[in-house]
N, C-alpha and C. Protein backbone atom coordinates (compact mmCIF):
# COMPACT_ATOMS: atom_id res chain seq x y z
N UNK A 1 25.56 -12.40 -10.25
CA UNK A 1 24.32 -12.46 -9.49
C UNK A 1 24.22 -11.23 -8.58
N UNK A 2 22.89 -10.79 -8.26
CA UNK A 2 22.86 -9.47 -7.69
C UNK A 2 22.97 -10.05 -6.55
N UNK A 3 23.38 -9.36 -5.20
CA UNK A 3 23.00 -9.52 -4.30
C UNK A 3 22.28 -8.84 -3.18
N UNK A 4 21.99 -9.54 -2.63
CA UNK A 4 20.09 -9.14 -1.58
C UNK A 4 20.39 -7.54 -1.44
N UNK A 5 21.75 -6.73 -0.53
CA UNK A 5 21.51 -5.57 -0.49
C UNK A 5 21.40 -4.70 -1.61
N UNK A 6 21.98 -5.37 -2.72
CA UNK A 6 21.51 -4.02 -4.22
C UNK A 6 20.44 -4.28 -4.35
N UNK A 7 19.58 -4.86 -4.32
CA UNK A 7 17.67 -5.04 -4.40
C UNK A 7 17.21 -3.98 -4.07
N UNK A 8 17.43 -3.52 -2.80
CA UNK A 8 17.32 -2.47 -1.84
C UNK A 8 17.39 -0.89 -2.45
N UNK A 9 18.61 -1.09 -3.82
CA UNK A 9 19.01 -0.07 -4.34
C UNK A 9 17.89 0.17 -5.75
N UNK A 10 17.94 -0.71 -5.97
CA UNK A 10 16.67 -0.92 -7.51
C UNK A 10 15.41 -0.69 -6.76
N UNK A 11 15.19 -1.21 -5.60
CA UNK A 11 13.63 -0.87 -4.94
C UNK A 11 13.70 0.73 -5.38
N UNK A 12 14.18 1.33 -4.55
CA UNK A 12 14.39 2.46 -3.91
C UNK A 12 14.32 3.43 -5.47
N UNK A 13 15.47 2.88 -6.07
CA UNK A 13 15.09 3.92 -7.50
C UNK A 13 13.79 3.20 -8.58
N UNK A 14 13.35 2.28 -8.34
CA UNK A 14 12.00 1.89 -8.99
C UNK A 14 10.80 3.03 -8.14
N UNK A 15 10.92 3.04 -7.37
CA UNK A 15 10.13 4.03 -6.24
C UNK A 15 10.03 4.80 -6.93
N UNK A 16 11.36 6.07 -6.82
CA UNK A 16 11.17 7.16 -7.39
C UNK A 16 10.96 7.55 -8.69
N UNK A 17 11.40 6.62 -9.57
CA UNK A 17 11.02 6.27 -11.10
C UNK A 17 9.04 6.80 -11.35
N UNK A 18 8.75 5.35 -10.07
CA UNK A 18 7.32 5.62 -10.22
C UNK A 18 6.81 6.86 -10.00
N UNK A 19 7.10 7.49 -8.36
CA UNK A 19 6.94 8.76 -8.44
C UNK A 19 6.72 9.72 -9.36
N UNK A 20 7.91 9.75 -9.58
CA UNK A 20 7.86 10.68 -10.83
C UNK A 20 7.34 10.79 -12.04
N UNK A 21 6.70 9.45 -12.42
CA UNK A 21 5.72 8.98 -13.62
C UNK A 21 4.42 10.09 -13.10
N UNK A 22 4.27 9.50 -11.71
CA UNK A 22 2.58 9.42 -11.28
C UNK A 22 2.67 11.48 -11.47
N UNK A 23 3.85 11.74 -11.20
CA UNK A 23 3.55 13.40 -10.86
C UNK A 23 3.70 14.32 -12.02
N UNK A 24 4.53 13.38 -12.96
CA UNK A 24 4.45 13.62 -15.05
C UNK A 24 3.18 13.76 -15.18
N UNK A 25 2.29 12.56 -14.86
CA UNK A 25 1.35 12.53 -16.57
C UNK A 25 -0.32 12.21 -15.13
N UNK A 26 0.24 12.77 -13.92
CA UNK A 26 -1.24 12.66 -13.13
C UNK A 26 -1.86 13.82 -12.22
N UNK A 27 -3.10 14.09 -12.32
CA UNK A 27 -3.44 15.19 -12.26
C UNK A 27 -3.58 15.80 -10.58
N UNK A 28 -3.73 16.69 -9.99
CA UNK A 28 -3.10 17.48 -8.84
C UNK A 28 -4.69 16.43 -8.00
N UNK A 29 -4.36 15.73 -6.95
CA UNK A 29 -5.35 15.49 -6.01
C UNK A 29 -4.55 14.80 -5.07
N UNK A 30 -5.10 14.57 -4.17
CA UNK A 30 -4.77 14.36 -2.62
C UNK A 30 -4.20 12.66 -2.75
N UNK A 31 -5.63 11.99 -3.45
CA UNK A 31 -4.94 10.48 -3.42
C UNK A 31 -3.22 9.99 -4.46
N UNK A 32 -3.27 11.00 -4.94
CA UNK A 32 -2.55 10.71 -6.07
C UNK A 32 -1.21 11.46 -5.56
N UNK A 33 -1.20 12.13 -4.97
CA UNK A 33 -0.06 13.33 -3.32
C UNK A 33 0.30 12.04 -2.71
N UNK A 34 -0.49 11.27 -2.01
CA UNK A 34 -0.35 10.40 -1.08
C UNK A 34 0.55 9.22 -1.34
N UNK A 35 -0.23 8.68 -2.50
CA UNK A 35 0.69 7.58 -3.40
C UNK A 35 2.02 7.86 -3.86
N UNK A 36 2.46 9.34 -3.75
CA UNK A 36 3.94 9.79 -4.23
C UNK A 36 4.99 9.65 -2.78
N UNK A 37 4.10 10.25 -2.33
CA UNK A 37 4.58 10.31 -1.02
C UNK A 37 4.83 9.36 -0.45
N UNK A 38 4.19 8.08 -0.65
CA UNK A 38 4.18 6.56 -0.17
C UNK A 38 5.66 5.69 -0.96
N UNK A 39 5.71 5.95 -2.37
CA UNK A 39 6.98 5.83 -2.89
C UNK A 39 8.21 6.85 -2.81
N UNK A 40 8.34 7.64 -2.66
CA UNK A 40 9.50 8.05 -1.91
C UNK A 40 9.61 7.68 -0.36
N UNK A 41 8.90 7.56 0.35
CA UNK A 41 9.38 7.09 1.83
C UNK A 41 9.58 5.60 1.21
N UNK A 42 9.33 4.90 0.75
CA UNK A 42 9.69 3.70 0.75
C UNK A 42 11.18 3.66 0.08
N UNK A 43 11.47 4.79 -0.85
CA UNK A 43 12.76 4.62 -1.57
C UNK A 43 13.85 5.03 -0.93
N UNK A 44 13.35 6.06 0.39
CA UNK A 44 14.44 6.41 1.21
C UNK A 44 14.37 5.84 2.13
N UNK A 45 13.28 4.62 3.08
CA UNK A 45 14.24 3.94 3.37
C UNK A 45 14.71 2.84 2.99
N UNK A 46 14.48 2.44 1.66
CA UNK A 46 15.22 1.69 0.94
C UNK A 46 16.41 1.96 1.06
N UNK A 47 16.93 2.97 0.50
CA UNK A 47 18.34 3.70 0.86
C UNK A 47 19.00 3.56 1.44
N UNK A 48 18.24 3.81 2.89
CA UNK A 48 18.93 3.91 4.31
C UNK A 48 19.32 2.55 4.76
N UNK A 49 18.53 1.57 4.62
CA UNK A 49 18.76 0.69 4.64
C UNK A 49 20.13 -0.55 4.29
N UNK A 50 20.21 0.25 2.87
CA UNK A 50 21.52 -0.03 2.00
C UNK A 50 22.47 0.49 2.64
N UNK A 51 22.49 1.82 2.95
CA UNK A 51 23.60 2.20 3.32
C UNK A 51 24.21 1.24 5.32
N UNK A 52 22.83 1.14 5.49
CA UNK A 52 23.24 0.45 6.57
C UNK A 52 23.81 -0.41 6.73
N UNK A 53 23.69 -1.70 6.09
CA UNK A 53 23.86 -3.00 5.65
C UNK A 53 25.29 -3.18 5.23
N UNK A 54 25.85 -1.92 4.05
CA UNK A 54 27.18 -1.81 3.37
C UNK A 54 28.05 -1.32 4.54
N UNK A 55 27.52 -0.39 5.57
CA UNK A 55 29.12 -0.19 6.35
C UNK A 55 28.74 -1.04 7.21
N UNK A 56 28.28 -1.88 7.76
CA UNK A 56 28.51 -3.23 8.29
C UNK A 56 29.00 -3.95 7.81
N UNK A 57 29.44 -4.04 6.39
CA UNK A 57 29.83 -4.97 6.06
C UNK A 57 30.69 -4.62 5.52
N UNK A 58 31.79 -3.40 5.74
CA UNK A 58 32.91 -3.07 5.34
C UNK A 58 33.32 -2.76 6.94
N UNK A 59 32.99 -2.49 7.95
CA UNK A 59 33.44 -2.95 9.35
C UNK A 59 33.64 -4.37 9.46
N UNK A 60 33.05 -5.42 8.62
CA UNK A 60 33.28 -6.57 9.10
C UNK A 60 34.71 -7.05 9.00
N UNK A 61 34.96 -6.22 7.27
CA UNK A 61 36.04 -6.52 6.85
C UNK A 61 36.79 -5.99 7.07
């Protein structure tokens, strides 16, 4: 079973996955800039997040 903090990790690279679709096969405009830009901040702090969570919880232990 996965658990809750790897979610965090699949968010984060589903993000940039998308990203990188939208900036493959979509053409140069501002709304379509924005929406990339909206999935990578979400994938980094997805990230950050993870990483937060994991050394807390290797301090615990």
């Amino acid at each position: 079973m996965v658990k809750k903090k790897e979610n965090l990790l699949v968010l984060g690279m589903l993000c940039l996955i998308s990203a990188f679709i939208f900036e493959m096969f979509g053409n140069a405009n501002l709304v379509l800039d924005v929406v990339m830009l909206l999935f990578i901040t979400i994938a980094i702090f997805s990230n950050a997040w993870y990483l937060v969570l994991s050394s807390t919880d290797q301090k615990k232990k």
